[in-house]
PDB file of N, CA and C in Angstrom:
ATOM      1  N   UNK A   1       0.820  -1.201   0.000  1.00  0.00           N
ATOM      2  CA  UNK A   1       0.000   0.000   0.000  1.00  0.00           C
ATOM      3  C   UNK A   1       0.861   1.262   0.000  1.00  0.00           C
ATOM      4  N   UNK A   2       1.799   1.173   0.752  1.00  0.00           N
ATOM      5  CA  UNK A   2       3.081   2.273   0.454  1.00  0.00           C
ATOM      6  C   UNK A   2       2.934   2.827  -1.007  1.00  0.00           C
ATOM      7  N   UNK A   3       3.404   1.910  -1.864  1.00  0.00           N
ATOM      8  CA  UNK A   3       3.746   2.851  -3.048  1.00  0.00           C
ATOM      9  C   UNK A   3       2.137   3.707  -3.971  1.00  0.00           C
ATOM     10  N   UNK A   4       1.033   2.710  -3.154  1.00  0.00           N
ATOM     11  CA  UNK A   4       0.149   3.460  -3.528  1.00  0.00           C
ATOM     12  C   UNK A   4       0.326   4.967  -3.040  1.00  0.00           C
ATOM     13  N   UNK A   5       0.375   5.426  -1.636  1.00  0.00           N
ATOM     14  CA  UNK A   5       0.289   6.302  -1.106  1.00  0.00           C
ATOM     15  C   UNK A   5       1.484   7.278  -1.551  1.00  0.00           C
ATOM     16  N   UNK A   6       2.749   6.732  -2.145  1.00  0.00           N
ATOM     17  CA  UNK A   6       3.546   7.346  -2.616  1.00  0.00           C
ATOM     18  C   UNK A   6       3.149   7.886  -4.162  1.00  0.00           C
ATOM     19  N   UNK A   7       2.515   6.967  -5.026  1.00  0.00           N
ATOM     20  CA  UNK A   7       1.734   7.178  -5.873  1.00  0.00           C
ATOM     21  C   UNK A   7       0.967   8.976  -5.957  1.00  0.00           C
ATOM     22  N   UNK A   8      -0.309   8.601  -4.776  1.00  0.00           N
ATOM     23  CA  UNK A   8      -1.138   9.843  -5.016  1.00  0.00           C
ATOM     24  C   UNK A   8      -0.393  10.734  -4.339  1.00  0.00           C
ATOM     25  N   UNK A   9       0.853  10.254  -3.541  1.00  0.00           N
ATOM     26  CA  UNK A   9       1.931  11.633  -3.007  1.00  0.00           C
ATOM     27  C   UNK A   9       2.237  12.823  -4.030  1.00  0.00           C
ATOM     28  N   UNK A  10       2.709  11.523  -4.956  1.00  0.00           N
ATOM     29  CA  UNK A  10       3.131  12.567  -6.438  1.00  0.00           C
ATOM     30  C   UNK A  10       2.281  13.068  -7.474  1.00  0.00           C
ATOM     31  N   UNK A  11       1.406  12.535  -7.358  1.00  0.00           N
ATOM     32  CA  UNK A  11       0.172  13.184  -8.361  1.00  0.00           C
ATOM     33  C   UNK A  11      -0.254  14.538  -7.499  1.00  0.00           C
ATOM     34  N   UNK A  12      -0.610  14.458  -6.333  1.00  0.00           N
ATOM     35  CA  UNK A  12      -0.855  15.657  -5.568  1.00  0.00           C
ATOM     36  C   UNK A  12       0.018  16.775  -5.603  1.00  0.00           C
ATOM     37  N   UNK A  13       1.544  16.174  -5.221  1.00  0.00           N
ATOM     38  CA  UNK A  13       2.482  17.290  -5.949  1.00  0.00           C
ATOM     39  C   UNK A  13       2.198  18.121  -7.203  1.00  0.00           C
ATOM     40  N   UNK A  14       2.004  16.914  -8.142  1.00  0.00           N
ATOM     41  CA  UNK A  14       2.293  17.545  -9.499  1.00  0.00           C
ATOM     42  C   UNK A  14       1.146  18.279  -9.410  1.00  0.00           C
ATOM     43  N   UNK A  15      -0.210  18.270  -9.113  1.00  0.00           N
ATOM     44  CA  UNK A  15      -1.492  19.324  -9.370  1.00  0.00           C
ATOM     45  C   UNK A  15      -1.446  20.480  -8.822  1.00  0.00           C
ATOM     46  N   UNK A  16      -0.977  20.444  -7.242  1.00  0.00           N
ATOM     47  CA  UNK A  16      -0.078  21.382  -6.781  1.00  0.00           C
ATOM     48  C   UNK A  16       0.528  22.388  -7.700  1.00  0.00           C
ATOM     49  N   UNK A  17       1.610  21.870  -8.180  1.00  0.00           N
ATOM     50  CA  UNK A  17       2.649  22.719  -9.376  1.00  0.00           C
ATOM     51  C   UNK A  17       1.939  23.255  -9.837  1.00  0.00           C
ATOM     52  N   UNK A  18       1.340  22.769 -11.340  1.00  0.00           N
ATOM     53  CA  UNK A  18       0.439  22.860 -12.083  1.00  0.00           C
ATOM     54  C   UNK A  18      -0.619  24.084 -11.794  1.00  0.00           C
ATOM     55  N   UNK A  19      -1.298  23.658 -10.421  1.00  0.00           N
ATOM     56  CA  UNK A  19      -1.994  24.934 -10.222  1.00  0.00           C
ATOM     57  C   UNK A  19      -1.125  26.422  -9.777  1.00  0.00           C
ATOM     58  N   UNK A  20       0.049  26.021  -9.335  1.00  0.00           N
ATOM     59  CA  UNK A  20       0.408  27.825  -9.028  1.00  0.00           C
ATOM     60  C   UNK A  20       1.492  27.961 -10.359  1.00  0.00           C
ATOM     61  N   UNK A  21       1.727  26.912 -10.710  1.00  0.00           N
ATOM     62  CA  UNK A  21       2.352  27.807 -12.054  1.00  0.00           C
ATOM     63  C   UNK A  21       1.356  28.372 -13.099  1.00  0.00           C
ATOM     64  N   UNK A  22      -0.023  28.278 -12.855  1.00  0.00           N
ATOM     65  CA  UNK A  22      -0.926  28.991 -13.517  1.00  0.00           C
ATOM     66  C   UNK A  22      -1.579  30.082 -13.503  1.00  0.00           C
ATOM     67  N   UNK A  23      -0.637  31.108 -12.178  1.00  0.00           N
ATOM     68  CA  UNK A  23      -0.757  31.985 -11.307  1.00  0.00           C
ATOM     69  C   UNK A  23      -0.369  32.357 -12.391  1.00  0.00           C
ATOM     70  N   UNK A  24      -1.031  34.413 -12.650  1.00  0.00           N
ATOM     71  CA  UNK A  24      -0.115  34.859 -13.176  1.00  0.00           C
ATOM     72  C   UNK A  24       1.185  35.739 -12.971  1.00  0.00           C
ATOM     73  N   UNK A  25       1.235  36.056 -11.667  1.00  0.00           N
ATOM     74  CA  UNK A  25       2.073  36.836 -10.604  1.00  0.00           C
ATOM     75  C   UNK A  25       3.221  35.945 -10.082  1.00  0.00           C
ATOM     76  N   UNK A  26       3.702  35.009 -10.179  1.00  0.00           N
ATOM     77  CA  UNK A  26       4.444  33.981  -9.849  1.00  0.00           C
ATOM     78  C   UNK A  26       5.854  34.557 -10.415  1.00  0.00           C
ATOM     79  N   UNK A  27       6.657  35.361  -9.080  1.00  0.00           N
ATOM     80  CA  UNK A  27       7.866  35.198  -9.661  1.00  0.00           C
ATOM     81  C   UNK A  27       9.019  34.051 -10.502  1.00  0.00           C
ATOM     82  N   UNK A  28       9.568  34.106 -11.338  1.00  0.00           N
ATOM     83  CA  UNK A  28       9.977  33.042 -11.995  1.00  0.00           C
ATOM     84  C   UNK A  28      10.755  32.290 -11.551  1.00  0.00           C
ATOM     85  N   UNK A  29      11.839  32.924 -10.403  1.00  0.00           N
ATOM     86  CA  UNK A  29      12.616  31.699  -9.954  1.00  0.00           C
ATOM     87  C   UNK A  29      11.526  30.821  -9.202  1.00  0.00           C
ATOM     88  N   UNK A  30      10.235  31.482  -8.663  1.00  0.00           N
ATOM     89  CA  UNK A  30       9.540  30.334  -7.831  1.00  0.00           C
ATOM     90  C   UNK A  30       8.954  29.630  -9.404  1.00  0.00           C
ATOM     91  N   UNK A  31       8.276  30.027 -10.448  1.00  0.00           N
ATOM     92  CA  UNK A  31       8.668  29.033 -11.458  1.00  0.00           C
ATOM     93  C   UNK A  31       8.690  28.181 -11.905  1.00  0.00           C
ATOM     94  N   UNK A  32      10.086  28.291 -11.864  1.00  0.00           N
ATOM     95  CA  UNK A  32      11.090  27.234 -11.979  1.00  0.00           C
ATOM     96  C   UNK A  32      11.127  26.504 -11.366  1.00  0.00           C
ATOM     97  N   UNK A  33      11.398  26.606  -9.953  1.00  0.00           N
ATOM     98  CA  UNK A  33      11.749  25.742  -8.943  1.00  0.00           C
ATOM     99  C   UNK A  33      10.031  24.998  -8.796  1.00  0.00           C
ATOM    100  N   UNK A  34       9.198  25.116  -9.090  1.00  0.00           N
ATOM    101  CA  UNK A  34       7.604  24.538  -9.396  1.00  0.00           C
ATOM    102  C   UNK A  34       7.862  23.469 -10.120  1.00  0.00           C
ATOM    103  N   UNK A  35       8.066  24.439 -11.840  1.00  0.00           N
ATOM    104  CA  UNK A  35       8.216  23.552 -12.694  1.00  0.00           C
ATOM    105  C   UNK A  35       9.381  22.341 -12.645  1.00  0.00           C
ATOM    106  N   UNK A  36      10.736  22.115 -11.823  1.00  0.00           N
ATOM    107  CA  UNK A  36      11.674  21.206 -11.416  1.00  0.00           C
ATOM    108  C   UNK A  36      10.631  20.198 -10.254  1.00  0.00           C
ATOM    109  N   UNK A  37       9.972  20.838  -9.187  1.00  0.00           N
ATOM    110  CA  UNK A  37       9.431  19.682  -8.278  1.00  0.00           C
ATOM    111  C   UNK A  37       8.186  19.251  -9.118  1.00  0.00           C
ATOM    112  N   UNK A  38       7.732  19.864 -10.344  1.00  0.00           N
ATOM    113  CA  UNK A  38       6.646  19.067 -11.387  1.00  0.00           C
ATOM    114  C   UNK A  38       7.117  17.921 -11.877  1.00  0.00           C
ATOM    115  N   UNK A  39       8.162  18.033 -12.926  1.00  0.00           N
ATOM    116  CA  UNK A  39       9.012  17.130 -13.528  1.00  0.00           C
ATOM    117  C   UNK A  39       9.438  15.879 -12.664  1.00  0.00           C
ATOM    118  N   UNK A  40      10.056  16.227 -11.655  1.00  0.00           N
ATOM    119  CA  UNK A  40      10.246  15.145 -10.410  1.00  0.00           C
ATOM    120  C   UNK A  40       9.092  14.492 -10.026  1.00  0.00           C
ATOM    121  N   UNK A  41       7.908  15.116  -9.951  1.00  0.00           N
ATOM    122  CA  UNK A  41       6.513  14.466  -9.223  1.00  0.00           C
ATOM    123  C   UNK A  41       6.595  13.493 -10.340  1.00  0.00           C
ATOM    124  N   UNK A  42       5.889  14.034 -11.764  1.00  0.00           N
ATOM    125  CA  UNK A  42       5.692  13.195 -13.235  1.00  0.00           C
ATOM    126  C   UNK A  42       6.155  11.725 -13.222  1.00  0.00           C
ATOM    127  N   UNK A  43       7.723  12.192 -13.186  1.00  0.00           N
ATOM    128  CA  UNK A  43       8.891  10.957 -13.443  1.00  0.00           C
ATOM    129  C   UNK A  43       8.665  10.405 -12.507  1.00  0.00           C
ATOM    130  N   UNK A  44       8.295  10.420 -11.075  1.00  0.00           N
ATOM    131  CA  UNK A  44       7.534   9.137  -9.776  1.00  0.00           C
ATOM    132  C   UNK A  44       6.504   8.578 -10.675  1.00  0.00           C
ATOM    133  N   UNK A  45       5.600   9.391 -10.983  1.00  0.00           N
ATOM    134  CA  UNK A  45       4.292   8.591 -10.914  1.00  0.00           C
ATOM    135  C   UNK A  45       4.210   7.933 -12.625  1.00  0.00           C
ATOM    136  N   UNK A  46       4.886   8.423 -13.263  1.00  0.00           N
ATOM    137  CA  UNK A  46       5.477   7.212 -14.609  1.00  0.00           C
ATOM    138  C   UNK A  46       5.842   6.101 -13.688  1.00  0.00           C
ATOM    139  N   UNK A  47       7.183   6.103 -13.186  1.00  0.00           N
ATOM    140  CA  UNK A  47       7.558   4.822 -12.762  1.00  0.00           C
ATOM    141  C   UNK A  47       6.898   3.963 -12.267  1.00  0.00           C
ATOM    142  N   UNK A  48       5.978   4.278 -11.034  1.00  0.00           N
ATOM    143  CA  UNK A  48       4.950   3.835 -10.123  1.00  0.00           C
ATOM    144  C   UNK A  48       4.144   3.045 -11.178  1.00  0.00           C
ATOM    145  N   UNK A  49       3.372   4.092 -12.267  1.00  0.00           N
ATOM    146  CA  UNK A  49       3.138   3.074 -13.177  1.00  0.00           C
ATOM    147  C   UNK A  49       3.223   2.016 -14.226  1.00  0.00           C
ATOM    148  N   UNK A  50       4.657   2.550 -14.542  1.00  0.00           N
ATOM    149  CA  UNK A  50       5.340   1.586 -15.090  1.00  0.00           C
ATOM    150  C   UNK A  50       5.170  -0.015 -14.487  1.00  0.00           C
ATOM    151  N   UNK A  51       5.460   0.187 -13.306  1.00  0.00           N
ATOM    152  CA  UNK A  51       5.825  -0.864 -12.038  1.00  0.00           C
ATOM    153  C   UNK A  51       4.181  -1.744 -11.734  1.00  0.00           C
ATOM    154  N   UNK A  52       3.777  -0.724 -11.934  1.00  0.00           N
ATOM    155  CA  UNK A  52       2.210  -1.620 -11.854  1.00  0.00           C
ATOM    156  C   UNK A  52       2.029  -2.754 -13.131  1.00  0.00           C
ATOM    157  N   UNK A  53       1.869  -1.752 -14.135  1.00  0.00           N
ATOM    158  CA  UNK A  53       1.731  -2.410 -15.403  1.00  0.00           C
ATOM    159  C   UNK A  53       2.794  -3.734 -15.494  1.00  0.00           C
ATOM    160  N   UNK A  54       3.649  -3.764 -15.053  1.00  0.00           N
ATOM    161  CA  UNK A  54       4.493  -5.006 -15.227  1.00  0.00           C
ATOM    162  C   UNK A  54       4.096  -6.146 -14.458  1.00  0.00           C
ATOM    163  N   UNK A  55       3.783  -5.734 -12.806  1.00  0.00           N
ATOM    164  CA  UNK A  55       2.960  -6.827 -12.159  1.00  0.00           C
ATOM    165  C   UNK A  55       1.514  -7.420 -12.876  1.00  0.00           C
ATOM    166  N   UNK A  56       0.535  -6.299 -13.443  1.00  0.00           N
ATOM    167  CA  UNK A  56      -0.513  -6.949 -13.982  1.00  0.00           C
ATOM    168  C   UNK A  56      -0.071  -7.741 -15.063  1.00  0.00           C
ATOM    169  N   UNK A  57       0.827  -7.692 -15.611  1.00  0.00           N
ATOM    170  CA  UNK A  57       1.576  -8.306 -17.271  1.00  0.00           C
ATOM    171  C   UNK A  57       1.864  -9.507 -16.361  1.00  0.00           C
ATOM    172  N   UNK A  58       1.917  -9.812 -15.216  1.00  0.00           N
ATOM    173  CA  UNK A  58       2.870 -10.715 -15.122  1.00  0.00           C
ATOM    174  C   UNK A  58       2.028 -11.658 -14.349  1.00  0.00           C
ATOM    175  N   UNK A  59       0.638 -11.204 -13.911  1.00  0.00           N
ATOM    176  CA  UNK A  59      -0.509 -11.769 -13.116  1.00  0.00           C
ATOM    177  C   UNK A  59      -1.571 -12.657 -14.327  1.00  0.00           C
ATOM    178  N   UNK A  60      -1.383 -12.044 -15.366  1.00  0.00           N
ATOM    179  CA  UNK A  60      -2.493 -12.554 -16.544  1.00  0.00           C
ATOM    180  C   UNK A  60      -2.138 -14.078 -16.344  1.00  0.00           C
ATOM    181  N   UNK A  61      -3.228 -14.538 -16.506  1.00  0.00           N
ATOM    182  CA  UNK A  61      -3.396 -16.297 -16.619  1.00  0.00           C
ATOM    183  C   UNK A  61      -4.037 -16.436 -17.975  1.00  0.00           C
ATOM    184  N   UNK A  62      -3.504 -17.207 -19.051  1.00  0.00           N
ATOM    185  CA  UNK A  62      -3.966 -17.960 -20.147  1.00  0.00           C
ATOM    186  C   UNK A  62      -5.071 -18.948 -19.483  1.00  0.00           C
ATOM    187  N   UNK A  63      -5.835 -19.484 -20.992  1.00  0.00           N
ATOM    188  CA  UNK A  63      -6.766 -20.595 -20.371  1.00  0.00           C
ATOM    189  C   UNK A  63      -6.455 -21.857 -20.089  1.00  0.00           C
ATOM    190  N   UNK A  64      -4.742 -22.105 -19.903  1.00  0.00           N
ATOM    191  CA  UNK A  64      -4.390 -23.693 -19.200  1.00  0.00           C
ATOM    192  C   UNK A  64      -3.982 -23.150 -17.739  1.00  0.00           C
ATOM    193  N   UNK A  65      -4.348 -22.048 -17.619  1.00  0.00           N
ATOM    194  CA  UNK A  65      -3.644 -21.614 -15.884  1.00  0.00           C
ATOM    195  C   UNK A  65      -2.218 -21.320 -15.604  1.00  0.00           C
ATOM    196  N   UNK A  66      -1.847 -21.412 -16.705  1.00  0.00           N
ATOM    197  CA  UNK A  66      -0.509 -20.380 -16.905  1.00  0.00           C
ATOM    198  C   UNK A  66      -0.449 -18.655 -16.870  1.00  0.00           C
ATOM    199  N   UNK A  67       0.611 -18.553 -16.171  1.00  0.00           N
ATOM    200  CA  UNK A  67       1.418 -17.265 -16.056  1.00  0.00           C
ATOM    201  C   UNK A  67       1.727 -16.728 -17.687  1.00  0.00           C
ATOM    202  N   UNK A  68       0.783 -16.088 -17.925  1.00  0.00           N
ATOM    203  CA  UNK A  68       1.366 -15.341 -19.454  1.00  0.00           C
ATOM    204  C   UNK A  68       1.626 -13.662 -19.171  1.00  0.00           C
ATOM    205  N   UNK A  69       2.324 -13.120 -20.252  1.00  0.00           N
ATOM    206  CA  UNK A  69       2.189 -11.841 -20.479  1.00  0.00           C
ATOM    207  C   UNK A  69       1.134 -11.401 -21.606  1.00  0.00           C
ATOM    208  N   UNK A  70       0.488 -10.107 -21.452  1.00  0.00           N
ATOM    209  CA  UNK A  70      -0.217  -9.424 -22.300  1.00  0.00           C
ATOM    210  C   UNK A  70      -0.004  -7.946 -21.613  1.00  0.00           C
ATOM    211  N   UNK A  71       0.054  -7.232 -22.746  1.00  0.00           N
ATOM    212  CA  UNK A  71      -0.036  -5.925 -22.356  1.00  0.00           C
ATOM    213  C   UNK A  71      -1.581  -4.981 -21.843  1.00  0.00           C
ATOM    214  N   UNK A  72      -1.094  -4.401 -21.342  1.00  0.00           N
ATOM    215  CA  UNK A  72      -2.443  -3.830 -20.495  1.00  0.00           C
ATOM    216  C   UNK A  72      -2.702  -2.822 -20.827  1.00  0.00           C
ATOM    217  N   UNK A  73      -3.772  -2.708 -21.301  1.00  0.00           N
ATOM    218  CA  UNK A  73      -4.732  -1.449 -22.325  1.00  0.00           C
ATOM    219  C   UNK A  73      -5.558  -0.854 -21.355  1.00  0.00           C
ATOM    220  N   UNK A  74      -5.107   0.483 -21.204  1.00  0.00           N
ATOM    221  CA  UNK A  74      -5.911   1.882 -20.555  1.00  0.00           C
ATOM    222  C   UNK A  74      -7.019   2.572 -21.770  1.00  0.00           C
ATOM    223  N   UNK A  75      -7.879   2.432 -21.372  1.00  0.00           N
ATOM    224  CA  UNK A  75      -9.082   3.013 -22.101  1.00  0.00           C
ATOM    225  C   UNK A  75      -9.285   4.290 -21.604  1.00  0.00           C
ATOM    226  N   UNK A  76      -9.467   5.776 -22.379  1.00  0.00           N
ATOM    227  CA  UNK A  76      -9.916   6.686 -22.022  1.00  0.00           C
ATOM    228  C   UNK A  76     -11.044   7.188 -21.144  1.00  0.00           C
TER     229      UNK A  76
END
């Protein structure tokens, strides 16, 4: 459950960012330093999902009850 919670850690970050870099009064070094802890949030919560997607790839059962891979399709 950890990395879940580390998960919506970084998504919360990143909306965070997102919303005050949409300020329009935002001095730029603060910014920057937004847009750097954005990029950092992002690149967590890629990995996180990366890391998921490989366990479900790796959970799929064929119909003899084998361990197969298939890739895992996100629908809009």
């Amino acid at each position: 459950m950890a990395k879940a919670i580390a998960f919506e850690n970084s998504l919360e970050t990143l909306e965070e960012c997102v919303r005050r870099l949409e300020q329009e009064d935002l001095p730029i070094d603060d910014a920057f330093q937004l847009f750097e802890t954005g990029v950092k949030s992002a690149q967590r919560c890629q990995k996180s999902l990366q890391n998921i997607e490989t366990k479900v790839e790796k959970l799929m059962n064929d119909h003899r009850n084998q361990l197969t891979t298939e890739p895992l399709k996100f629908t809009d």
